[in-house]
PDB file of N, CA and C in Angstrom:
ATOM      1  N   UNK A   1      83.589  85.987 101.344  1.00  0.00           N
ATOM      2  CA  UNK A   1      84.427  86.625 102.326  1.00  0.00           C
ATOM      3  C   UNK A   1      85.790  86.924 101.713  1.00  0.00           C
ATOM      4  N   UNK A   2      85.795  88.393 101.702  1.00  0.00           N
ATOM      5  CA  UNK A   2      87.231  88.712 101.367  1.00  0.00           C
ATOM      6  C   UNK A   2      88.537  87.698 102.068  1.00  0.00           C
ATOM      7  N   UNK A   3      90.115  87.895 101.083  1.00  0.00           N
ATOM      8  CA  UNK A   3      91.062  86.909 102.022  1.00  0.00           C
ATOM      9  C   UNK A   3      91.818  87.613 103.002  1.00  0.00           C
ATOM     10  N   UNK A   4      92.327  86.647 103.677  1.00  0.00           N
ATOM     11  CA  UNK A   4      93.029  87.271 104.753  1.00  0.00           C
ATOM     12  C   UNK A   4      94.384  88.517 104.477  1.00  0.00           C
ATOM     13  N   UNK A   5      94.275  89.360 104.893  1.00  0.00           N
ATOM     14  CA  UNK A   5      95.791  90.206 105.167  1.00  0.00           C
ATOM     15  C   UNK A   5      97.105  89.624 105.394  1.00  0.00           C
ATOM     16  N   UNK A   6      98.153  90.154 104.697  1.00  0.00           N
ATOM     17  CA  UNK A   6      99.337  89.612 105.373  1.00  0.00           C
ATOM     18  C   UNK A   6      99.609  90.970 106.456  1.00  0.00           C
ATOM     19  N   UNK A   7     100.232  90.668 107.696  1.00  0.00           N
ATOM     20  CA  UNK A   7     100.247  91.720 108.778  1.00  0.00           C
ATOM     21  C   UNK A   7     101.995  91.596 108.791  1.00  0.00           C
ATOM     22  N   UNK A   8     102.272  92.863 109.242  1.00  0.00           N
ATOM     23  CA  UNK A   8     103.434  92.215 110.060  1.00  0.00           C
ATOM     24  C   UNK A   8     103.781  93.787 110.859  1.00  0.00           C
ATOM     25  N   UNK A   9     103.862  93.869 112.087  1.00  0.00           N
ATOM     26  CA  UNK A   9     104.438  94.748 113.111  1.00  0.00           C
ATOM     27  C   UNK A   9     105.691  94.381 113.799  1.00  0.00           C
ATOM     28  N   UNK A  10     106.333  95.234 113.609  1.00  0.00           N
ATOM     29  CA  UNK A  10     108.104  95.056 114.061  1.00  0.00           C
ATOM     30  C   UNK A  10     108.207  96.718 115.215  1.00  0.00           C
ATOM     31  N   UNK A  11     108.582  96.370 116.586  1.00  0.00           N
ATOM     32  CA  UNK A  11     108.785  97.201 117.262  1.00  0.00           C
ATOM     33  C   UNK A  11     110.107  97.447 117.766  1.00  0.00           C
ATOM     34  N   UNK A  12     110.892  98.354 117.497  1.00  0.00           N
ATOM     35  CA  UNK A  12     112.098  98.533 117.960  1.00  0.00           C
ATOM     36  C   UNK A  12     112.710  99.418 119.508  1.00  0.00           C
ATOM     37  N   UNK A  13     111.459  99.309 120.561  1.00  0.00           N
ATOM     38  CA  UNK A  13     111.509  99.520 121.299  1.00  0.00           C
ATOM     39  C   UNK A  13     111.162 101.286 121.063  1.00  0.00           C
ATOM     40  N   UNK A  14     110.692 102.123 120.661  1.00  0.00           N
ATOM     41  CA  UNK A  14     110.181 103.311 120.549  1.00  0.00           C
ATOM     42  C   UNK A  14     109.309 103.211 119.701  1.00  0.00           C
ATOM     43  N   UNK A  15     110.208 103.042 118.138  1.00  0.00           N
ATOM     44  CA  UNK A  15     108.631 103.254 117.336  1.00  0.00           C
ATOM     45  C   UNK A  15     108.330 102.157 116.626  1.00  0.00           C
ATOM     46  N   UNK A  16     106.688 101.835 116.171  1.00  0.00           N
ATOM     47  CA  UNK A  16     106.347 100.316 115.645  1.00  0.00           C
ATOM     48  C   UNK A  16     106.012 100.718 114.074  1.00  0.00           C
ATOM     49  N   UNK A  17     106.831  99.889 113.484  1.00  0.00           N
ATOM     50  CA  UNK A  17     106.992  99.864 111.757  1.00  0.00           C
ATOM     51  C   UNK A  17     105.493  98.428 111.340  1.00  0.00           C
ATOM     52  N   UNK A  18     104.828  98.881 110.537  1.00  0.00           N
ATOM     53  CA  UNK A  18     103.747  98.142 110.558  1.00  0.00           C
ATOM     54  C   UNK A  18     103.587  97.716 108.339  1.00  0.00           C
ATOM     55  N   UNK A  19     103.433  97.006 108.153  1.00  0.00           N
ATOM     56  CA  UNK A  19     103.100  96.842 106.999  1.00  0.00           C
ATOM     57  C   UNK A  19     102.040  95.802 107.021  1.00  0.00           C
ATOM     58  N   UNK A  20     100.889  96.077 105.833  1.00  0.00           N
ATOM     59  CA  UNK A  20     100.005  95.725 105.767  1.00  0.00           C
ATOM     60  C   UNK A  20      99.739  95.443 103.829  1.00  0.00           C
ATOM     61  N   UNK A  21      99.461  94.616 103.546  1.00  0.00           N
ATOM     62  CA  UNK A  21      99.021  93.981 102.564  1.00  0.00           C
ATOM     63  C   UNK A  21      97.707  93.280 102.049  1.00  0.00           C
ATOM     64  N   UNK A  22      97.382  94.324 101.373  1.00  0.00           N
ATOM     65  CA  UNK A  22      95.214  93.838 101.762  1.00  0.00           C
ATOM     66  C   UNK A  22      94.971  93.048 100.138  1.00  0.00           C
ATOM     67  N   UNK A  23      94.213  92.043 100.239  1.00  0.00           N
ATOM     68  CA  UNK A  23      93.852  91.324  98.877  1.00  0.00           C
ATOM     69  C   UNK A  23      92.397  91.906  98.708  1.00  0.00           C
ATOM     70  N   UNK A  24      92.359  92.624  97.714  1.00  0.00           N
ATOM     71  CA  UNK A  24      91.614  93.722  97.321  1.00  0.00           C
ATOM     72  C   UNK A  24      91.484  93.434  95.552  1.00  0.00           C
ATOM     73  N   UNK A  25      90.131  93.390  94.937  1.00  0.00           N
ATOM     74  CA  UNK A  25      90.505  93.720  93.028  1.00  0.00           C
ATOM     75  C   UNK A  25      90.448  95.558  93.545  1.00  0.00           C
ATOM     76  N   UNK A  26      89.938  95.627  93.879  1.00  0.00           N
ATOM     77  CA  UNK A  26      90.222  97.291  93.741  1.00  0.00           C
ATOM     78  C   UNK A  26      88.807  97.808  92.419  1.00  0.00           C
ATOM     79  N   UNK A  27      88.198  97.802  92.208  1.00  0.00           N
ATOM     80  CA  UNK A  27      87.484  98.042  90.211  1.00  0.00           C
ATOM     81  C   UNK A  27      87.007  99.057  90.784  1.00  0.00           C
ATOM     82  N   UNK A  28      87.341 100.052  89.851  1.00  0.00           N
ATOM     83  CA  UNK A  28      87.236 101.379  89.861  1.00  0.00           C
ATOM     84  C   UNK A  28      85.769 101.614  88.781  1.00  0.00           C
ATOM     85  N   UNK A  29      85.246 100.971  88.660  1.00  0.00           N
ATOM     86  CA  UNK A  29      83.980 101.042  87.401  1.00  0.00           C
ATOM     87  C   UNK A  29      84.035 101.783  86.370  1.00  0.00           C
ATOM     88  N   UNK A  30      85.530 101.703  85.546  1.00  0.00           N
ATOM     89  CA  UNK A  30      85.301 102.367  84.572  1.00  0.00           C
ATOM     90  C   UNK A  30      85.774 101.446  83.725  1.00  0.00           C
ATOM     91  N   UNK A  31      86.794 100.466  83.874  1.00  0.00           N
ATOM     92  CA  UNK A  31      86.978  99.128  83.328  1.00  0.00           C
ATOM     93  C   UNK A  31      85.517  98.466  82.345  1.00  0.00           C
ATOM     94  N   UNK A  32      86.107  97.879  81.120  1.00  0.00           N
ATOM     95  CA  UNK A  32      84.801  97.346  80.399  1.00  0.00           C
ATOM     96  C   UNK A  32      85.276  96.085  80.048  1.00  0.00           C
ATOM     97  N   UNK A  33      84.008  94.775  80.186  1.00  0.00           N
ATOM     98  CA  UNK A  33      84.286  93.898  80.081  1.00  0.00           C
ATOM     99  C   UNK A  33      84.675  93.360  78.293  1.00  0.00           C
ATOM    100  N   UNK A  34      84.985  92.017  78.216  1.00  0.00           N
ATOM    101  CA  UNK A  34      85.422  91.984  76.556  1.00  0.00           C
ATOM    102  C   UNK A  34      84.249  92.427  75.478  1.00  0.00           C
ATOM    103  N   UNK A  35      82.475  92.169  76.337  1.00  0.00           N
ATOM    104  CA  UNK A  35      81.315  92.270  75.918  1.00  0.00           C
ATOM    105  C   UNK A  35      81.278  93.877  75.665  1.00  0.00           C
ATOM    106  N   UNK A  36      81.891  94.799  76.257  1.00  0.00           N
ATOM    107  CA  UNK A  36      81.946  95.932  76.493  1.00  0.00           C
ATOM    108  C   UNK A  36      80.732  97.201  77.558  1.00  0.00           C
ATOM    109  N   UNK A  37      80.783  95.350  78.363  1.00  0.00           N
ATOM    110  CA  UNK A  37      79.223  96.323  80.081  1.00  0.00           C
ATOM    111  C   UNK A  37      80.546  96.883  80.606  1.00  0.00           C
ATOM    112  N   UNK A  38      80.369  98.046  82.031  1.00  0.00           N
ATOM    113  CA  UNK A  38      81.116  97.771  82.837  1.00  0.00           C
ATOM    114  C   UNK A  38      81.279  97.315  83.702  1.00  0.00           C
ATOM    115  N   UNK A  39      82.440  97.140  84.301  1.00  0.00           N
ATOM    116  CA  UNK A  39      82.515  96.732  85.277  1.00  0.00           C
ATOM    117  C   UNK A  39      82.117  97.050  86.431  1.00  0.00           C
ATOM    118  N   UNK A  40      81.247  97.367  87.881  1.00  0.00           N
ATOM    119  CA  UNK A  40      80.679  97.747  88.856  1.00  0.00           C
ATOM    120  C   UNK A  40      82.009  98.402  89.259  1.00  0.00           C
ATOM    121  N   UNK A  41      81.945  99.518  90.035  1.00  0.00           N
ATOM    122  CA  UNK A  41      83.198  99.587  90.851  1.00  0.00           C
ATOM    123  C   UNK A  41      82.867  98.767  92.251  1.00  0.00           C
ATOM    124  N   UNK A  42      84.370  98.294  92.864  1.00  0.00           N
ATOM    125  CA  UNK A  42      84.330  97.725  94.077  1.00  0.00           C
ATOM    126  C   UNK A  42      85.501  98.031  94.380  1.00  0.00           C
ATOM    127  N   UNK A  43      85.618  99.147  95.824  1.00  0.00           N
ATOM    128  CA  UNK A  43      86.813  99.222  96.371  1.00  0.00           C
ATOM    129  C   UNK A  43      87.017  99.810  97.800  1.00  0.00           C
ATOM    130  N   UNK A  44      88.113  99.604  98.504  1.00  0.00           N
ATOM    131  CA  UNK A  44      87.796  99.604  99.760  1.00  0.00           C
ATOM    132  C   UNK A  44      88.312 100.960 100.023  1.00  0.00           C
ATOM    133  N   UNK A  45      86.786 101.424 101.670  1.00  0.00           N
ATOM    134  CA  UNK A  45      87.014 102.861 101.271  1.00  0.00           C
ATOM    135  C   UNK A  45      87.658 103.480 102.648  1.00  0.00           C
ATOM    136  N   UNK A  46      86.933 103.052 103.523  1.00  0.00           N
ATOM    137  CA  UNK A  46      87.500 103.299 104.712  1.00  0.00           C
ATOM    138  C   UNK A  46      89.222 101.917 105.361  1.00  0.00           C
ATOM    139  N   UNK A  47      89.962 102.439 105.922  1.00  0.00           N
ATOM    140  CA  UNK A  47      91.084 101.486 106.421  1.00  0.00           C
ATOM    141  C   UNK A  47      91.271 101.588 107.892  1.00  0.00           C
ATOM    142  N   UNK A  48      91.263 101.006 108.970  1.00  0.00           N
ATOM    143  CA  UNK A  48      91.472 101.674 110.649  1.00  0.00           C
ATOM    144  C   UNK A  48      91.991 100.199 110.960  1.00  0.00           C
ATOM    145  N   UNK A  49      93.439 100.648 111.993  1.00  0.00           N
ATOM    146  CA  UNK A  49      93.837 100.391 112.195  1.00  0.00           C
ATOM    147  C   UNK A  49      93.856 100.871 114.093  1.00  0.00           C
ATOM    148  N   UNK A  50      94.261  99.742 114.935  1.00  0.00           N
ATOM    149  CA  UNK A  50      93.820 100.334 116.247  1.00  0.00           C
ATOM    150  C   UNK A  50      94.949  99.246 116.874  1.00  0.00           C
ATOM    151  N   UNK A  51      95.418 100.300 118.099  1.00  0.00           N
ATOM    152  CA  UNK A  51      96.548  99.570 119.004  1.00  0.00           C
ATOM    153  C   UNK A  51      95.373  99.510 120.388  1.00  0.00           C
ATOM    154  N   UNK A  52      94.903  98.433 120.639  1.00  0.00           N
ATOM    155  CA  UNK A  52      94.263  98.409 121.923  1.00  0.00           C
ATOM    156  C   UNK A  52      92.713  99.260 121.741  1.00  0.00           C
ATOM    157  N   UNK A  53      92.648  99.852 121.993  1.00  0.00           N
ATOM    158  CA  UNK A  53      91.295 100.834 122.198  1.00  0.00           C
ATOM    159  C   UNK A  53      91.595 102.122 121.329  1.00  0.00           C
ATOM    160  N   UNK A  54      93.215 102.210 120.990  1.00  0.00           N
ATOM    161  CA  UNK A  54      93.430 103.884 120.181  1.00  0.00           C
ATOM    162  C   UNK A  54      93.692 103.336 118.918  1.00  0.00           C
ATOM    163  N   UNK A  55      92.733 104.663 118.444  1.00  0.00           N
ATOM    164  CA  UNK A  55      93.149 104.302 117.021  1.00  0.00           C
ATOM    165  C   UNK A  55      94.168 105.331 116.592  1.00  0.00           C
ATOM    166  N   UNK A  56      95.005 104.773 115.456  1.00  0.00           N
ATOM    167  CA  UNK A  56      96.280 105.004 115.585  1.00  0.00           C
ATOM    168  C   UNK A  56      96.683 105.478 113.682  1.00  0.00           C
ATOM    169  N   UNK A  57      95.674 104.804 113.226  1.00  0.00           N
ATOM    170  CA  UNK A  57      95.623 105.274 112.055  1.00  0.00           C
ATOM    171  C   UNK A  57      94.172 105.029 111.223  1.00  0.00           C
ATOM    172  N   UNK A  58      93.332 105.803 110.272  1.00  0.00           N
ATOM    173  CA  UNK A  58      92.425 105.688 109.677  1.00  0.00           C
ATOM    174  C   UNK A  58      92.708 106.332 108.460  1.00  0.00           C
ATOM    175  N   UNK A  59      91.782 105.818 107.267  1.00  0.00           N
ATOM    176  CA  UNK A  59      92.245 106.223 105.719  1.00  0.00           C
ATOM    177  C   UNK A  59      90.952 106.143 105.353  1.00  0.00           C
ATOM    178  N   UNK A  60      90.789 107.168 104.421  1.00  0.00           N
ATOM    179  CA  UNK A  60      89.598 107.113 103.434  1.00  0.00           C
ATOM    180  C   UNK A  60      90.031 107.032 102.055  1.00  0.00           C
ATOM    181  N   UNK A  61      89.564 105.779 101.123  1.00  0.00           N
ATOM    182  CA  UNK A  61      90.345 105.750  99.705  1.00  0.00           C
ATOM    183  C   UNK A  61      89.206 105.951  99.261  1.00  0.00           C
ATOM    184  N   UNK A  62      90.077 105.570  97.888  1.00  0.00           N
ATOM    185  CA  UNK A  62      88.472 105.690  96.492  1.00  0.00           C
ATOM    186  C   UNK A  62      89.178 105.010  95.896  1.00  0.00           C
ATOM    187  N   UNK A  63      88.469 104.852  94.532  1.00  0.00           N
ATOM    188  CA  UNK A  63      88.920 104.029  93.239  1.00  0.00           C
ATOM    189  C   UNK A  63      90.138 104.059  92.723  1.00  0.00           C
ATOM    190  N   UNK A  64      90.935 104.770  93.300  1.00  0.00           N
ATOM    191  CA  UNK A  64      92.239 105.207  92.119  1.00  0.00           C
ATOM    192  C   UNK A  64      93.323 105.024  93.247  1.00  0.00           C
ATOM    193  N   UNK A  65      92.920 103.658  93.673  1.00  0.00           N
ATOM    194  CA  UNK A  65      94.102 103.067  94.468  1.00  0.00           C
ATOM    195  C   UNK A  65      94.175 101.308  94.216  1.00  0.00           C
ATOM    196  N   UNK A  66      95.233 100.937  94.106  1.00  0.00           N
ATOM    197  CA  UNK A  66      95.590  99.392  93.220  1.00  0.00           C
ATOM    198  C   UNK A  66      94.887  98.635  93.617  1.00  0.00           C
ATOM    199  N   UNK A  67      95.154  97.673  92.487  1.00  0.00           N
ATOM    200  CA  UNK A  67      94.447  96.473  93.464  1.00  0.00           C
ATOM    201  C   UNK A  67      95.249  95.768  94.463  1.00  0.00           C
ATOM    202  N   UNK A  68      95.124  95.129  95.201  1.00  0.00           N
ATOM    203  CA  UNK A  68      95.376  94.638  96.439  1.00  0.00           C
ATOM    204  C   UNK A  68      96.832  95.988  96.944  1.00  0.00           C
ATOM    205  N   UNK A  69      95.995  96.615  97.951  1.00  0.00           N
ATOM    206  CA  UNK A  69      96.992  97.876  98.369  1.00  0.00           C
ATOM    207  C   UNK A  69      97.614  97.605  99.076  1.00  0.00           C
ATOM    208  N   UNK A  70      98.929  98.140  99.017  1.00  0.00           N
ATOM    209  CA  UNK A  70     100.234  97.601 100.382  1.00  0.00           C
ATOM    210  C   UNK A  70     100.073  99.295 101.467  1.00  0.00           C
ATOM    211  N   UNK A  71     100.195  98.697 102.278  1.00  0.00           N
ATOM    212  CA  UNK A  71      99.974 100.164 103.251  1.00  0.00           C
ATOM    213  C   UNK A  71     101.519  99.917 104.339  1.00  0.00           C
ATOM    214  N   UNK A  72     102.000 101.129 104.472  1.00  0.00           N
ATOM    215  CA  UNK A  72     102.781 100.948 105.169  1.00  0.00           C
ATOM    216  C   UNK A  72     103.058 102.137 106.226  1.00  0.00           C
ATOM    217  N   UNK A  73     103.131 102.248 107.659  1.00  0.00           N
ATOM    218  CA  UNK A  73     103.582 103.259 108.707  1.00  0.00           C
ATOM    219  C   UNK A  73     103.946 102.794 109.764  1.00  0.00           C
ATOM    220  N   UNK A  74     104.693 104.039 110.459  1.00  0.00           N
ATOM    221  CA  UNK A  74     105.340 103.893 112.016  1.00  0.00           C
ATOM    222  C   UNK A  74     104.661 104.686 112.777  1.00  0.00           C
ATOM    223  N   UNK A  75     104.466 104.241 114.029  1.00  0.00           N
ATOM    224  CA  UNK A  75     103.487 104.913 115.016  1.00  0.00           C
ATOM    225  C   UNK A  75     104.470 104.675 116.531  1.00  0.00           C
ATOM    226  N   UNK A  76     104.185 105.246 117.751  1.00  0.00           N
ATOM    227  CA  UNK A  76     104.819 105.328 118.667  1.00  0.00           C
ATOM    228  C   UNK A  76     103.721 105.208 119.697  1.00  0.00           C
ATOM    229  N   UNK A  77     104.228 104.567 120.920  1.00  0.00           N
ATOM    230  CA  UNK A  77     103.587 104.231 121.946  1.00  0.00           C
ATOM    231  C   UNK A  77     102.892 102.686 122.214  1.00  0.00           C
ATOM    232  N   UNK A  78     103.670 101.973 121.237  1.00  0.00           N
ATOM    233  CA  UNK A  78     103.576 100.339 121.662  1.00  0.00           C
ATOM    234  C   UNK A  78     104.577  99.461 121.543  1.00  0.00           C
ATOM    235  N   UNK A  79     104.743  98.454 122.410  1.00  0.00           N
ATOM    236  CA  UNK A  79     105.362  97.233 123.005  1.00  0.00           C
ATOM    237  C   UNK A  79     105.658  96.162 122.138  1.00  0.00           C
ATOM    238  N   UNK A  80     106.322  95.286 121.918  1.00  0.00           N
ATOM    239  CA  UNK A  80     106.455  94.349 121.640  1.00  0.00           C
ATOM    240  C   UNK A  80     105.470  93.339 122.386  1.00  0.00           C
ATOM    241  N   UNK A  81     104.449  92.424 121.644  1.00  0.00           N
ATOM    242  CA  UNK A  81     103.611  91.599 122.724  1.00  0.00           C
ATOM    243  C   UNK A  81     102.190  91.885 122.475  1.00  0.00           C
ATOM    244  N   UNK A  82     102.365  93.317 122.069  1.00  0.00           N
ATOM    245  CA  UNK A  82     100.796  93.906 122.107  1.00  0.00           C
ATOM    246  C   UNK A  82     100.302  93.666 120.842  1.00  0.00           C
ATOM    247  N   UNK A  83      98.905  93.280 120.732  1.00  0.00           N
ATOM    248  CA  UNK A  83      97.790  93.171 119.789  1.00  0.00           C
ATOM    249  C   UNK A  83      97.280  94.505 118.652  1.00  0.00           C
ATOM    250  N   UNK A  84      97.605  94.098 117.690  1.00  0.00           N
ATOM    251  CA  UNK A  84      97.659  95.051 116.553  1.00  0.00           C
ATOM    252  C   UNK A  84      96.139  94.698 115.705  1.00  0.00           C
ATOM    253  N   UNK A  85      94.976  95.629 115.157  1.00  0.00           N
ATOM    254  CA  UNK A  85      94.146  95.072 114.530  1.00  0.00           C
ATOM    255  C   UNK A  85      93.632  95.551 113.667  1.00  0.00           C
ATOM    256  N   UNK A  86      93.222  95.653 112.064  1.00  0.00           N
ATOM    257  CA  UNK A  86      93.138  96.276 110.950  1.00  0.00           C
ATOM    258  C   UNK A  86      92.259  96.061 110.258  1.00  0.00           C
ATOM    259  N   UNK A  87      91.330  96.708 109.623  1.00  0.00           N
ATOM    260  CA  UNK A  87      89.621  96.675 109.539  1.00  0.00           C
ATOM    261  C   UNK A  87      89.698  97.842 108.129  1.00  0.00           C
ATOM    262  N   UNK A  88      88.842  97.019 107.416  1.00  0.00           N
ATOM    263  CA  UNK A  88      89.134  98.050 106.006  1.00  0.00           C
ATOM    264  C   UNK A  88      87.425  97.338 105.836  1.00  0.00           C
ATOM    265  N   UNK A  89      86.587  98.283 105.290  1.00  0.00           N
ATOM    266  CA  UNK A  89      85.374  98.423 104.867  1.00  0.00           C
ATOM    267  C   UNK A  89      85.214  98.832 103.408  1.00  0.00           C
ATOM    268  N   UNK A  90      84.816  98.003 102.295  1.00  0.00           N
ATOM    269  CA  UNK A  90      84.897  98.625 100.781  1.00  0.00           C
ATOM    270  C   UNK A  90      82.943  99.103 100.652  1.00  0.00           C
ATOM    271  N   UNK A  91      82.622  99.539  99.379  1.00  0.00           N
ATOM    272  CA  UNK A  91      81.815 100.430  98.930  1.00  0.00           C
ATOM    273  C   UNK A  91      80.646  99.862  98.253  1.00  0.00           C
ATOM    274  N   UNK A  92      80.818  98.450  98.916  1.00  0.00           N
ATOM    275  CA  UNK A  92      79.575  97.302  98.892  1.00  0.00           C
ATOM    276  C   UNK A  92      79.278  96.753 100.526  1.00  0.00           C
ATOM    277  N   UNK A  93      79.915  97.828 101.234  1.00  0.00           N
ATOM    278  CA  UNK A  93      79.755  96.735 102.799  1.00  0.00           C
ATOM    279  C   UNK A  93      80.599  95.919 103.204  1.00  0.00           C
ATOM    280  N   UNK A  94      80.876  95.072 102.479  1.00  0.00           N
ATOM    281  CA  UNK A  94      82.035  93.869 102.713  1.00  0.00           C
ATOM    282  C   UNK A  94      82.801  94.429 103.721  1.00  0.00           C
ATOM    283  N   UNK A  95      83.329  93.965 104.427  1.00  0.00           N
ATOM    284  CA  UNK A  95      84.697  93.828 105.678  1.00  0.00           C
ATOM    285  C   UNK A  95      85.740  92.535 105.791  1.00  0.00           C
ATOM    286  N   UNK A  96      86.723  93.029 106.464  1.00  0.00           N
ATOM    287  CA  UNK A  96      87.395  92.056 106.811  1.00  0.00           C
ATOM    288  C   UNK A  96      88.314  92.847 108.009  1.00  0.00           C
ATOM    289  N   UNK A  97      88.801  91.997 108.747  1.00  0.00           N
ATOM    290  CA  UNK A  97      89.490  92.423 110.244  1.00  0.00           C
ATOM    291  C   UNK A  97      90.455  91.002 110.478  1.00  0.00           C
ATOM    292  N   UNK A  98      91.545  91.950 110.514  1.00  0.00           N
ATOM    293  CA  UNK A  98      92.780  90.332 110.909  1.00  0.00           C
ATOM    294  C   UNK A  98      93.501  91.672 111.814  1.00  0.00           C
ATOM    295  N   UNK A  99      94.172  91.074 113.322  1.00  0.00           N
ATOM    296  CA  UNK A  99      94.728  91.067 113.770  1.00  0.00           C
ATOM    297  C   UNK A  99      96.548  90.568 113.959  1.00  0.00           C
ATOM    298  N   UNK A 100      97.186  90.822 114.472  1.00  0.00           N
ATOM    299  CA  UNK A 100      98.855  90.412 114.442  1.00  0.00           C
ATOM    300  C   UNK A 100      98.918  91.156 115.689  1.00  0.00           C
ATOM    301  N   UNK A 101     100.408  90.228 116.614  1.00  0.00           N
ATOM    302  CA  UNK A 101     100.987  90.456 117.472  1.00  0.00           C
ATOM    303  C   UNK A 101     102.371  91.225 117.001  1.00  0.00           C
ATOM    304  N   UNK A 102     102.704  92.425 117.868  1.00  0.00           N
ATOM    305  CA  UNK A 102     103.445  93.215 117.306  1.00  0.00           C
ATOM    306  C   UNK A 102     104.692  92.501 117.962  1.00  0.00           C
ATOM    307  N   UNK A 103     105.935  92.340 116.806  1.00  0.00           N
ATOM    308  CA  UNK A 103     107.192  91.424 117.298  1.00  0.00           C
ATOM    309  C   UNK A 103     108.313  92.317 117.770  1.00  0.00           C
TER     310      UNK A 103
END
């Protein structure tokens, strides 16, 4: 099981500033080991992010994004209080979903 996200949502009463920090290797499969196989790629492809029932942001990556990716945006139309939740799917299946209360 992939590790947890660091979350953090800050609302300033209009718009909500959100940063997200995913622990990700990211392997793009072109990397070769010291033996010289390669490496499989593994990386996460889809990202969704959802305030309540709306989704508010979605991403499609590929390989040629870091390892463990920092994501960062502002969105409008939520509260301080409200439930923030972030779901990234990589290109083996794997998932992970962590939630944060927006401050």
């Amino acid at each position: 099981m992939a590790k947890p996200m660091k979350l953090r949502a800050r609302n300033d009463g209009e718009i909500t500033d959100v940063r997200i920090l995913m622990r990700h290797d990211m392997e793009t499969g072109q990397r070769k080991t010291q033996d010289g196989d390669l490496i499989p790629a593994h990386y996460i492809q889809n990202v969704t992010v959802r305030h309540g029932q709306r989704v508010v942001l979605f991403a499609q990556w590929g390989p040629a994004v870091s390892k463990n990716p920092f994501l960062g945006f502002k969105f409008r139309g939520a509260a301080a209080g409200d439930r923030l939740e972030v779901t990234w799917v990589d290109n083996k299946g794997d998932s992970r979903t962590d939630e944060t209360i927006i401050a």
